[in-house]
N, C-alpha and C. Protein backbone atom coordinates (compact mmCIF):
# COMPACT_ATOMS: atom_id res chain seq x y z
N UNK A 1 11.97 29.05 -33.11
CA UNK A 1 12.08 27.62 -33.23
C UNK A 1 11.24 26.91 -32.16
N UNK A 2 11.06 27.41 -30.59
CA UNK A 2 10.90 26.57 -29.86
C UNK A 2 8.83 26.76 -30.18
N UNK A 3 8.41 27.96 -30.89
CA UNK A 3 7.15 27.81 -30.95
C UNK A 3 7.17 26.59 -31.66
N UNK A 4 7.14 26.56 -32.80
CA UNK A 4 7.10 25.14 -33.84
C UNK A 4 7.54 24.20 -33.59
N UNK A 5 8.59 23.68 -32.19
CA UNK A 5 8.37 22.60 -31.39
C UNK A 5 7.02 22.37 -30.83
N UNK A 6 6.78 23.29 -29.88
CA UNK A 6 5.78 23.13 -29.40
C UNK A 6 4.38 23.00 -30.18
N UNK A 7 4.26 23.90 -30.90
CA UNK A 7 2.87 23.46 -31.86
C UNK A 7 2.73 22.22 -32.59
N UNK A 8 4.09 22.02 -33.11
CA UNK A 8 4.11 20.22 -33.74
C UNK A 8 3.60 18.89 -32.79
N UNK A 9 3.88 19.72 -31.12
CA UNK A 9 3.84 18.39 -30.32
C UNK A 9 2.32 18.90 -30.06
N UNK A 10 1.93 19.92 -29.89
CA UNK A 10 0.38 19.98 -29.67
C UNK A 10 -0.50 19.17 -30.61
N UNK A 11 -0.08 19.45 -31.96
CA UNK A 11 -0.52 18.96 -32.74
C UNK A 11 -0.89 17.15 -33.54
N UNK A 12 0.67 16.47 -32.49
CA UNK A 12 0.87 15.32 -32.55
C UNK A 12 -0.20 14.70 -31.17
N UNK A 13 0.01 15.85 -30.08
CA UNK A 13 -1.35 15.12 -29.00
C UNK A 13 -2.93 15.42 -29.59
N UNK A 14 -2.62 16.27 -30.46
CA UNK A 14 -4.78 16.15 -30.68
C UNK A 14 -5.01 14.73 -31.62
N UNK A 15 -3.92 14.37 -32.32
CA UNK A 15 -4.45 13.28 -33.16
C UNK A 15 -4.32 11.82 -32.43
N UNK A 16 -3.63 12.12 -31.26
CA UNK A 16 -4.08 10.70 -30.79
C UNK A 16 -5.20 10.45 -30.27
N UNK A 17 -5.46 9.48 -30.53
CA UNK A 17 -7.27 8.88 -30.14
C UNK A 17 -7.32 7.63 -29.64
N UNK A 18 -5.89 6.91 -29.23
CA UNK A 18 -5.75 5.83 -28.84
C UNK A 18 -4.40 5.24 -28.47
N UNK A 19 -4.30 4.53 -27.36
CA UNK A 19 -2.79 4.79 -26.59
C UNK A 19 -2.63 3.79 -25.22
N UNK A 20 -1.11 4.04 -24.61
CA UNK A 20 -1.22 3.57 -23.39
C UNK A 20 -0.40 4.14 -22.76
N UNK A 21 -0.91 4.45 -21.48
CA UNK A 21 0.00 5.73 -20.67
C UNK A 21 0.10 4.51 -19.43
N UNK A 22 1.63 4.57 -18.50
CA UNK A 22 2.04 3.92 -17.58
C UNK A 22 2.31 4.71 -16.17
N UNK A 23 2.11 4.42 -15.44
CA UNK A 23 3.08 5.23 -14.37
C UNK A 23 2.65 4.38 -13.14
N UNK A 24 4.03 4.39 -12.15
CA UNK A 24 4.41 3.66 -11.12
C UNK A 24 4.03 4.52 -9.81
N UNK A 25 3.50 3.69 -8.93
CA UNK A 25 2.50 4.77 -7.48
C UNK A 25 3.91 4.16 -6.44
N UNK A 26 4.08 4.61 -5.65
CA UNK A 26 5.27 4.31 -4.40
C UNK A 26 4.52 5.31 -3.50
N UNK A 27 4.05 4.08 -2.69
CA UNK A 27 3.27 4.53 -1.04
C UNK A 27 4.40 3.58 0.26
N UNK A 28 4.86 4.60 0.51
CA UNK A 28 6.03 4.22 1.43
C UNK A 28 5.35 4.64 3.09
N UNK A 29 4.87 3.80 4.34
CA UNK A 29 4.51 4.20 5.55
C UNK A 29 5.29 3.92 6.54
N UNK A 30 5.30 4.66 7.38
CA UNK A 30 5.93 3.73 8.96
C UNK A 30 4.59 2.84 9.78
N UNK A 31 4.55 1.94 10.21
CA UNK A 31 3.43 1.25 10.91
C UNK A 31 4.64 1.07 11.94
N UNK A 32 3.30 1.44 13.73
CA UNK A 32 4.01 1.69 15.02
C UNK A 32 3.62 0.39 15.47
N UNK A 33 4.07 -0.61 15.97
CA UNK A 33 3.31 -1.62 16.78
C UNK A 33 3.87 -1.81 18.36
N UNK A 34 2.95 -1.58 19.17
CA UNK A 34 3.26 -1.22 20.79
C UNK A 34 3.95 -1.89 21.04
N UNK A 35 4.94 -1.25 22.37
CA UNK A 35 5.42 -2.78 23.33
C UNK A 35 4.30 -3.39 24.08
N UNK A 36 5.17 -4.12 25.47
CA UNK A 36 4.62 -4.88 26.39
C UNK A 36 4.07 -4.22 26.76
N UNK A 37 3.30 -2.78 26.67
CA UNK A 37 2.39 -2.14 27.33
C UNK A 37 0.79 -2.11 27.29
N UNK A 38 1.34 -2.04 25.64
CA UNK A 38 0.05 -2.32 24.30
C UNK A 38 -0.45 -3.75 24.47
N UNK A 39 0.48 -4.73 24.78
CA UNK A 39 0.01 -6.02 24.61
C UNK A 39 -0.37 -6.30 25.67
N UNK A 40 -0.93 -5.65 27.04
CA UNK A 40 -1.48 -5.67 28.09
C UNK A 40 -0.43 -6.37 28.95
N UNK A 41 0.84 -6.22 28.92
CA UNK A 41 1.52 -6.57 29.95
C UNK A 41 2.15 -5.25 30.90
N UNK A 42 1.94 -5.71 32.15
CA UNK A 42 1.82 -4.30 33.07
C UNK A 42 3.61 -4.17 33.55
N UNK A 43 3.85 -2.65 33.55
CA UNK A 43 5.07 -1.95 33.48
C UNK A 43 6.40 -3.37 34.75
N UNK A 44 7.48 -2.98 34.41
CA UNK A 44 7.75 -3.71 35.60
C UNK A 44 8.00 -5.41 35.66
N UNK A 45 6.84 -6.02 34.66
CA UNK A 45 6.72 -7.21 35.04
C UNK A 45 7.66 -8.03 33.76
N UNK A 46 8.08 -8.93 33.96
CA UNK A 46 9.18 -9.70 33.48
C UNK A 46 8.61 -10.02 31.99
N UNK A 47 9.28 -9.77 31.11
CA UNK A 47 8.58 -10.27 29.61
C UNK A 47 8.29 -11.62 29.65
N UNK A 48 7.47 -12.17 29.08
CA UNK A 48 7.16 -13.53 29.48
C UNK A 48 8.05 -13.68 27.45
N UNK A 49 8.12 -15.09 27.95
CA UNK A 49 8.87 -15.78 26.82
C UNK A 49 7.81 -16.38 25.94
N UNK A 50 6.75 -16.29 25.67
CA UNK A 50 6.07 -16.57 24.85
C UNK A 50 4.89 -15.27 23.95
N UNK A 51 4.66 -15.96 22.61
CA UNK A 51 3.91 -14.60 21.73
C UNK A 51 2.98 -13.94 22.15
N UNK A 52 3.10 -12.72 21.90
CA UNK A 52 1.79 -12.03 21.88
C UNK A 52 1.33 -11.42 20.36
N UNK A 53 0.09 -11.00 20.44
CA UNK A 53 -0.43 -10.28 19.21
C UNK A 53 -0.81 -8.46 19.98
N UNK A 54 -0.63 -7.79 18.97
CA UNK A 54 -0.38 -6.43 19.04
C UNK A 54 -0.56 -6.12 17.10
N UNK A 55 -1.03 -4.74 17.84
CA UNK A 55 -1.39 -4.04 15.94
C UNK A 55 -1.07 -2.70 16.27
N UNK A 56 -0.93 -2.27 14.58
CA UNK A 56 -0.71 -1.24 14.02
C UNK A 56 -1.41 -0.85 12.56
N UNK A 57 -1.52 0.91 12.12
CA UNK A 57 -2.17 0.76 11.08
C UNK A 57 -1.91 1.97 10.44
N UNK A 58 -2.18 1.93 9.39
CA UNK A 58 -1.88 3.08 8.28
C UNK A 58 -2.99 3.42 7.27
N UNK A 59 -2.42 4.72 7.21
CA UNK A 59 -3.84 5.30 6.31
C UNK A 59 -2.86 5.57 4.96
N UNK A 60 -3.95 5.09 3.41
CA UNK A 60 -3.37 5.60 2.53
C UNK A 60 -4.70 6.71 1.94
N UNK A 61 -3.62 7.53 1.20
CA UNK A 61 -5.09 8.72 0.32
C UNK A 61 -4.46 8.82 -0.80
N UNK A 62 -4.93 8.04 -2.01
CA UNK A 62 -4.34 8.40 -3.54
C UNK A 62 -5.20 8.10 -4.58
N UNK A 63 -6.68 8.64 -4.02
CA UNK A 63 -7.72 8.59 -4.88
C UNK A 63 -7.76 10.40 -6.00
N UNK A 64 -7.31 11.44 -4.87
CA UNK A 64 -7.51 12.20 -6.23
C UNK A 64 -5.96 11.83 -7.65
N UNK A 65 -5.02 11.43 -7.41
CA UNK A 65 -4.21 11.47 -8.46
C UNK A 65 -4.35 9.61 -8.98
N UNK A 66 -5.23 8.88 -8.38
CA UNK A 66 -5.71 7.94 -9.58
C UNK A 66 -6.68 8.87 -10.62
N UNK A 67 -7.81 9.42 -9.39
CA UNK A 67 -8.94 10.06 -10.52
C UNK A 67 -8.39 11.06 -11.39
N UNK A 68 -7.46 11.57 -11.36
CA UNK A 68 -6.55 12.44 -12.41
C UNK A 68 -5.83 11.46 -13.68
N UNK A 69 -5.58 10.38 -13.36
CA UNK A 69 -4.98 9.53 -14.09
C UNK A 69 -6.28 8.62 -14.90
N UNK A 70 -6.95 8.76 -14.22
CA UNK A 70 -8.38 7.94 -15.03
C UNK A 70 -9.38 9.10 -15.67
N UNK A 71 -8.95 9.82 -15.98
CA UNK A 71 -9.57 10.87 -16.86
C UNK A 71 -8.98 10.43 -18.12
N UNK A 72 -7.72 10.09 -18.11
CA UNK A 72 -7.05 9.93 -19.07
C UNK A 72 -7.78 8.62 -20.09
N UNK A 73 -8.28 7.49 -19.51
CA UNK A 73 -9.04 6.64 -19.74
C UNK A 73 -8.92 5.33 -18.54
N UNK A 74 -9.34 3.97 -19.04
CA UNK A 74 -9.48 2.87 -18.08
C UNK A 74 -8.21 3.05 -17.05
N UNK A 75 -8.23 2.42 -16.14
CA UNK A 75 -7.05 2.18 -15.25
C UNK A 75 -7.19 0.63 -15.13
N UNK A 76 -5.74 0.09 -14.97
CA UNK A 76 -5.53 -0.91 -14.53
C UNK A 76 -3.98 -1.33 -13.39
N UNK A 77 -3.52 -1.68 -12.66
CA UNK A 77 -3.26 -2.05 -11.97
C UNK A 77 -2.30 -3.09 -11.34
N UNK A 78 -1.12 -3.52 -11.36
CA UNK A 78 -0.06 -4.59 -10.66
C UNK A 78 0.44 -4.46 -9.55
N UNK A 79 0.24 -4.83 -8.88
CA UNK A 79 1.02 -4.47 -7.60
C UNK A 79 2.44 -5.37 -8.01
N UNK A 80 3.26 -4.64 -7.65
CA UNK A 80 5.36 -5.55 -7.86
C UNK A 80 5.81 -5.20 -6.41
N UNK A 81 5.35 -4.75 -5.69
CA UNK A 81 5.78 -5.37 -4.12
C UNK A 81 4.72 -4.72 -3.04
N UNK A 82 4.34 -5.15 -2.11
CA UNK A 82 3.88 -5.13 -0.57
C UNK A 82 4.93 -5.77 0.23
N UNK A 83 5.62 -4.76 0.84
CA UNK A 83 7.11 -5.06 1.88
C UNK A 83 6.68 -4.54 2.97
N UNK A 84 6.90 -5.05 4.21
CA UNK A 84 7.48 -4.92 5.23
C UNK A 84 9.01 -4.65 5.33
N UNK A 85 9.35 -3.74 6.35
CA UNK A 85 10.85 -3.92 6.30
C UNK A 85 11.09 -3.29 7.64
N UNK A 86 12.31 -3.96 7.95
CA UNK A 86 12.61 -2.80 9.28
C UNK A 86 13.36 -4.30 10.67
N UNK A 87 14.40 -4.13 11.25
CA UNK A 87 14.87 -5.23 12.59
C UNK A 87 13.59 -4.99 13.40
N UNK A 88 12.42 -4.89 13.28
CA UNK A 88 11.26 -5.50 14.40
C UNK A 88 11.04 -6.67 14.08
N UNK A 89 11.30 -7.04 12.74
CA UNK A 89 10.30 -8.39 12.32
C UNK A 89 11.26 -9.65 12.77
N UNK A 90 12.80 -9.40 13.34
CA UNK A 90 13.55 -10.18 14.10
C UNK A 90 12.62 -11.22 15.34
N UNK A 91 11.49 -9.84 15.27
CA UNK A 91 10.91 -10.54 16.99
C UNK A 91 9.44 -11.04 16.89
N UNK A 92 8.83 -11.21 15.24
CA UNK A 92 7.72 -11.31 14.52
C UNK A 92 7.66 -12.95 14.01
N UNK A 93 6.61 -13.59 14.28
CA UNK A 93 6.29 -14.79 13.80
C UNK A 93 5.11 -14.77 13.28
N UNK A 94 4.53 -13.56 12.86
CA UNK A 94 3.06 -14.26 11.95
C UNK A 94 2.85 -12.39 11.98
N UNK A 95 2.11 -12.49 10.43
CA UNK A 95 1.44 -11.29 10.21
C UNK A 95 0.05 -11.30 9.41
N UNK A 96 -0.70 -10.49 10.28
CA UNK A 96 -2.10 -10.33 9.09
C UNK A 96 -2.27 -9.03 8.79
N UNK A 97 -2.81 -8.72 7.90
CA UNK A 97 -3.06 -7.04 7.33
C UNK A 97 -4.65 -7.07 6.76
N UNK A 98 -5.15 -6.16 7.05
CA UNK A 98 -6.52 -6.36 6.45
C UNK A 98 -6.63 -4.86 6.25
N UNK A 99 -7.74 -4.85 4.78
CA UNK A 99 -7.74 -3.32 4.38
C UNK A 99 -9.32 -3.10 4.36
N UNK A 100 -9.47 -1.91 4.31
CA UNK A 100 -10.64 -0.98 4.75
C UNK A 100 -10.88 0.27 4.16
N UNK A 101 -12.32 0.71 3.45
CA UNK A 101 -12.15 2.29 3.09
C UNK A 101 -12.58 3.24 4.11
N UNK A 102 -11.64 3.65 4.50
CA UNK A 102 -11.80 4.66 5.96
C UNK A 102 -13.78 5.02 5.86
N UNK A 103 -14.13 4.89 4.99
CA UNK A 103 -15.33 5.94 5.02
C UNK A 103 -16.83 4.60 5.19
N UNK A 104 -16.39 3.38 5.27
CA UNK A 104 -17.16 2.31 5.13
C UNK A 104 -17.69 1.61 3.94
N UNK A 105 -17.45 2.59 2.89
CA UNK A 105 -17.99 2.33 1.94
C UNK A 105 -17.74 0.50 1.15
N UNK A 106 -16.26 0.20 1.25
CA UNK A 106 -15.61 -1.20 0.90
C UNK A 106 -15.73 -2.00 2.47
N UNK A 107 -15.99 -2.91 2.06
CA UNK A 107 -15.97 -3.83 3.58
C UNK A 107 -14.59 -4.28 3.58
N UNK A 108 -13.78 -4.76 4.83
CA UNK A 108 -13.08 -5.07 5.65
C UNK A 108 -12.23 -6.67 4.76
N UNK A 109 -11.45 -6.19 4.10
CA UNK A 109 -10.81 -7.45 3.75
C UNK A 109 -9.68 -8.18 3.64
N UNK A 110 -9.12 -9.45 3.67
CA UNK A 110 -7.92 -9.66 4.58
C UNK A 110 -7.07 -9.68 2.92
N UNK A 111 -5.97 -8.73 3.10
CA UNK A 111 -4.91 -8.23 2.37
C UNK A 111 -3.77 -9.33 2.35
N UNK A 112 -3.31 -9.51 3.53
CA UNK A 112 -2.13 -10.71 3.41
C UNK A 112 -2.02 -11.41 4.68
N UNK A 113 -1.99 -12.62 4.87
CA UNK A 113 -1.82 -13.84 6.17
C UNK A 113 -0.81 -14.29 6.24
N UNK A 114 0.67 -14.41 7.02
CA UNK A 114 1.78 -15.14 6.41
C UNK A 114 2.34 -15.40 8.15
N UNK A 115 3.05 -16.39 7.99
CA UNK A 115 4.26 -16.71 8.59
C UNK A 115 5.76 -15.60 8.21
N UNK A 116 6.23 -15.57 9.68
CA UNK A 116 7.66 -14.51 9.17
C UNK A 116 8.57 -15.52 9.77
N UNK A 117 9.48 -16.17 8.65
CA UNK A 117 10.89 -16.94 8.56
C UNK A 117 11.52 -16.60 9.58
N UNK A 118 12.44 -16.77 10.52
CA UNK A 118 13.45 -16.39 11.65
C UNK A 118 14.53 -15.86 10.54
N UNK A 119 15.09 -14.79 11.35
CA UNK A 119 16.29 -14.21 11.16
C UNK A 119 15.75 -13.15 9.60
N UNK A 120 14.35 -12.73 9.44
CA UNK A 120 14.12 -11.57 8.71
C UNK A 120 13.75 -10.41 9.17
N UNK A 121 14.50 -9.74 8.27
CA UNK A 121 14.58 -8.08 8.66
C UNK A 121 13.79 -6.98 7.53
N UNK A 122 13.33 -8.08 6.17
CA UNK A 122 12.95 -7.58 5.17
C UNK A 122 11.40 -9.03 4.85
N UNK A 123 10.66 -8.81 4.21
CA UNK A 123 9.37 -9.98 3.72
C UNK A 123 8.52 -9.15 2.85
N UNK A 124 7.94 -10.15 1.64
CA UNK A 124 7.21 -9.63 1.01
C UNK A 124 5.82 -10.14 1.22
N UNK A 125 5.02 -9.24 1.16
CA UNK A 125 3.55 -9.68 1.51
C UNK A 125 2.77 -9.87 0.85
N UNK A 126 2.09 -11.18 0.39
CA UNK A 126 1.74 -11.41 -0.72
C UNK A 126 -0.13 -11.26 -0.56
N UNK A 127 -0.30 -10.69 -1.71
CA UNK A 127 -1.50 -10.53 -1.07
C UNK A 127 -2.90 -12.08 -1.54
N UNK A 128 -3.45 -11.73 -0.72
CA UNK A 128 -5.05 -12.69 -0.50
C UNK A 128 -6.29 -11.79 -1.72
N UNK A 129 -5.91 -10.69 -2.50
CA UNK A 129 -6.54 -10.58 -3.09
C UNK A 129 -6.22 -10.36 -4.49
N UNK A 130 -6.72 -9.90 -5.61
CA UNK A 130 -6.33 -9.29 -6.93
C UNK A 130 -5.71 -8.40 -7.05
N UNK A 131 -5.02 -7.69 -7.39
CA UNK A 131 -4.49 -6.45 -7.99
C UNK A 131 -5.73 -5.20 -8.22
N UNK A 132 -6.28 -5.93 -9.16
CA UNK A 132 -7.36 -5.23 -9.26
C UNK A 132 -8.45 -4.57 -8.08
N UNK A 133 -8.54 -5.66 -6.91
CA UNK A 133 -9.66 -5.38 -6.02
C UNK A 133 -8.80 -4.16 -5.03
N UNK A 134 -7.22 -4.73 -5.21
CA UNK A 134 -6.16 -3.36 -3.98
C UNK A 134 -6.60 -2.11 -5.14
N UNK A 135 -6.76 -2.03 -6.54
CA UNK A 135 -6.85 -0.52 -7.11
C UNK A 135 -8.74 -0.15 -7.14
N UNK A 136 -9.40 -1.25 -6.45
CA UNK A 136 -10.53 -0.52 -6.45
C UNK A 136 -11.08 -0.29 -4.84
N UNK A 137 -9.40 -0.65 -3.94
CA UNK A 137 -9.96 0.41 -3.10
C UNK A 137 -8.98 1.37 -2.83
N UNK A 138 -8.01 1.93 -3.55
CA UNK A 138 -7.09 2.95 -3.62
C UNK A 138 -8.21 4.01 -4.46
N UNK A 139 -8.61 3.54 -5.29
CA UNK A 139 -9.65 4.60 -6.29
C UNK A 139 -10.56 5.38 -5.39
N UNK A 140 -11.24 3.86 -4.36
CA UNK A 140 -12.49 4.71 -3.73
C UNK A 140 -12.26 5.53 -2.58
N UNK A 141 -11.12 5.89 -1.96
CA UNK A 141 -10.64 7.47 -1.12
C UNK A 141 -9.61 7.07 -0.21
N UNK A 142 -9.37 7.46 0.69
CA UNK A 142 -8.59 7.04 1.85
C UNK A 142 -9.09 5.40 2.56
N UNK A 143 -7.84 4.33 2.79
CA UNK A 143 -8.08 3.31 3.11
C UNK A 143 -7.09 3.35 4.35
N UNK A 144 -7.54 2.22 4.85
CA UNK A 144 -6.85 1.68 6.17
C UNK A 144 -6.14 0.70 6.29
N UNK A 145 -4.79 -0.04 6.38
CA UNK A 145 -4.10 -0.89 6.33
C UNK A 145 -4.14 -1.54 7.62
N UNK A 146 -4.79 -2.55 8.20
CA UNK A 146 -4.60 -3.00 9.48
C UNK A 146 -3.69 -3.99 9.98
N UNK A 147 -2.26 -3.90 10.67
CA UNK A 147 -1.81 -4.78 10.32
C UNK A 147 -2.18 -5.74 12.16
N UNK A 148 -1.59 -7.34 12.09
CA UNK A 148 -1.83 -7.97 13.22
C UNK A 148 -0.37 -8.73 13.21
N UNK A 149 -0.15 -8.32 14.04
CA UNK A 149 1.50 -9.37 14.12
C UNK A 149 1.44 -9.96 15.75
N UNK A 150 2.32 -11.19 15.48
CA UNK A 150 2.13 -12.07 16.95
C UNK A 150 3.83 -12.27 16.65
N UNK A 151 4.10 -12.10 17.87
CA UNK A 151 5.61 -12.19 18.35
C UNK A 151 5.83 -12.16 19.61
N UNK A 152 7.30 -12.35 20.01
CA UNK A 152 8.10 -12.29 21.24
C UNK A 152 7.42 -10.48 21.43
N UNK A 153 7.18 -9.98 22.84
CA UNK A 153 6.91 -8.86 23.54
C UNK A 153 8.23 -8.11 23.64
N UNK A 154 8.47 -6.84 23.04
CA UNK A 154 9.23 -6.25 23.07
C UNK A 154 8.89 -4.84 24.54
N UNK A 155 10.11 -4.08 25.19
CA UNK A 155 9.50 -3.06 26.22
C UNK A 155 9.83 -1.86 25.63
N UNK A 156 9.99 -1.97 24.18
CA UNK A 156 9.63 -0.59 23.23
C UNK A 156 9.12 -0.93 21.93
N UNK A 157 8.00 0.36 21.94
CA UNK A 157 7.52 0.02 20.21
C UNK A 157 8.14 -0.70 19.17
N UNK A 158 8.08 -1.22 17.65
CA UNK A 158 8.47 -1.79 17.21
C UNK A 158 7.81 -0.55 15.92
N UNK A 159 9.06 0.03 15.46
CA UNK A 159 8.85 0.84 13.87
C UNK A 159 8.59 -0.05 12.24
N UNK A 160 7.85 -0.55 11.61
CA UNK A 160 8.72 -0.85 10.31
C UNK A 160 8.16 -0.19 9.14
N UNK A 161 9.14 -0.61 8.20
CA UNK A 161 8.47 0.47 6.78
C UNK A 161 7.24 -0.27 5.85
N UNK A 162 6.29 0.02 5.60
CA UNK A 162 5.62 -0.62 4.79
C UNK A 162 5.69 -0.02 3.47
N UNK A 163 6.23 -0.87 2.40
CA UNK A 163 5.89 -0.36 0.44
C UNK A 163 5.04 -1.10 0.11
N UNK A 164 4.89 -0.02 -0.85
CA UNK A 164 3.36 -0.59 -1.81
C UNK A 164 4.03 -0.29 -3.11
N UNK A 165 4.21 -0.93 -3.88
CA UNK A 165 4.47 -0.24 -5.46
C UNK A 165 3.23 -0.74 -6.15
N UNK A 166 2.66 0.05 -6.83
CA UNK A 166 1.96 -0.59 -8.09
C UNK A 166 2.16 -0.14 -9.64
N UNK A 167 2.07 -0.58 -10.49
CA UNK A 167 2.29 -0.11 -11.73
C UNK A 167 1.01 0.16 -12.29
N UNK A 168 0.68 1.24 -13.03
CA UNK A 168 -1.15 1.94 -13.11
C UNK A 168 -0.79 1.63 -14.70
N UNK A 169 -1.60 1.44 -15.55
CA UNK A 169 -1.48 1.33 -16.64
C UNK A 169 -2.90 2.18 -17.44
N UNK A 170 -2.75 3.05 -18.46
CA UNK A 170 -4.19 3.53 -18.58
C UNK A 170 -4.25 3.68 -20.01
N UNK A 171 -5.46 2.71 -20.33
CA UNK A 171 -5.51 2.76 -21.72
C UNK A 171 -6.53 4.08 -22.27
N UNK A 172 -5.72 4.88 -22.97
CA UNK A 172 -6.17 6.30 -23.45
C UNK A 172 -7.10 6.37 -24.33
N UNK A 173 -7.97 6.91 -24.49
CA UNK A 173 -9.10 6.93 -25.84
C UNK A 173 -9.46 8.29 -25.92
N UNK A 174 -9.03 8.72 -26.65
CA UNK A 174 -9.71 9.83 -26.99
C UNK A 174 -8.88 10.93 -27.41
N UNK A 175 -8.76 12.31 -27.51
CA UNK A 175 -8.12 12.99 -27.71
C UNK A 175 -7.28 13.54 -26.33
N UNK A 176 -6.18 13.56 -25.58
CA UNK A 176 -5.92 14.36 -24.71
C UNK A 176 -5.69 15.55 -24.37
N UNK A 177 -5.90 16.40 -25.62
CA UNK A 177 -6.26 17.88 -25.17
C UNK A 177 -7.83 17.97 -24.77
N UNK A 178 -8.35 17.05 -24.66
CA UNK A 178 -9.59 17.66 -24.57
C UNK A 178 -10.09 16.95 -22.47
N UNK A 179 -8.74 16.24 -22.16
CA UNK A 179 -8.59 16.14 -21.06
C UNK A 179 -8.02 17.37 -20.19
């Protein structure tokens, strides 16, 4: 029995020649952002009560399982969240993120600019560009997430989580056994 399952479904994938295949990417990072050490304030000395800026950054790599997914045919692309998350952003009043393809190839472009509300521990980051332009530089190899935050000086690092969800959508043409 279970051959003639299987050959029926082989048989049901050679005749498609046209289609739409979905699947959801979840790039989950930690980004480190220094204390008062990083922000050039020297050991010892009294936190001063006003902002500083300090960065952190993350590498993503999910170009070979797009290019596995774009064999299949076109790719396209939604991003449904860019989060921050994590009690550092308690001590956070402004964030910039700018992205990069580790290898130079994409130039340097600003991802999201925002104000952070008092009393958040969670924000969504909306981005400054298309959907499309974040999946054409996830496609082209390992990228760089740069983030810039200005806040109250903390005298230990500051951890938070960064998500990325996107939804990949790929319109199929062709036969997929022959993928």
């Amino acid at each position: 029995m279970k051959r003639t399952v299987i050959a029926l479904f082989a048989i049901a994938l050679a005749a498609c020649t046209n289609g739409q295949g979905q699947a959801d990417v979840t790039l989950q990072n930690t980004v480190v952002f220094g204390g008062a050490g990083d922000a050039g304030i020297p050991s010892g000395v009294a936190l001063p009560n006003v902002a500083v800026t300090t960065d952190g950054e993350i590498s993503i790599d999910v170009e070979s399982e797009l290019a596995s997914m774009g064999k299949l045919g076109t790719l396209s692309a939604t991003v449904s969240k860019n989060e921050l998350a994590g009690d550092g952003l308690l001590q956070m009043q402004h964030i910039k993120a700018m992205i990069t393809s580790a290898d130079g190839s994409l130039p340097e472009l600003l991802l999201t600019d925002l104000d952070v509300p008092e009393n958040t521990t969670s924000i969504e980051l909306p981005l400054s560009m298309s959907d499309a332009t974040v999946l054409e530089y996830l496609e082209e190899g390992k990228v760089t997430i740069h983030f810039y935050v200005t806040g109250l000086p903390t005298t230990q690092p500051i951890m938070l989580t960064h998500t990325l969800v996107a939804h990949i959508d790929m319109a199929v043409q062709g036969s997929v056994t022959s993928f």
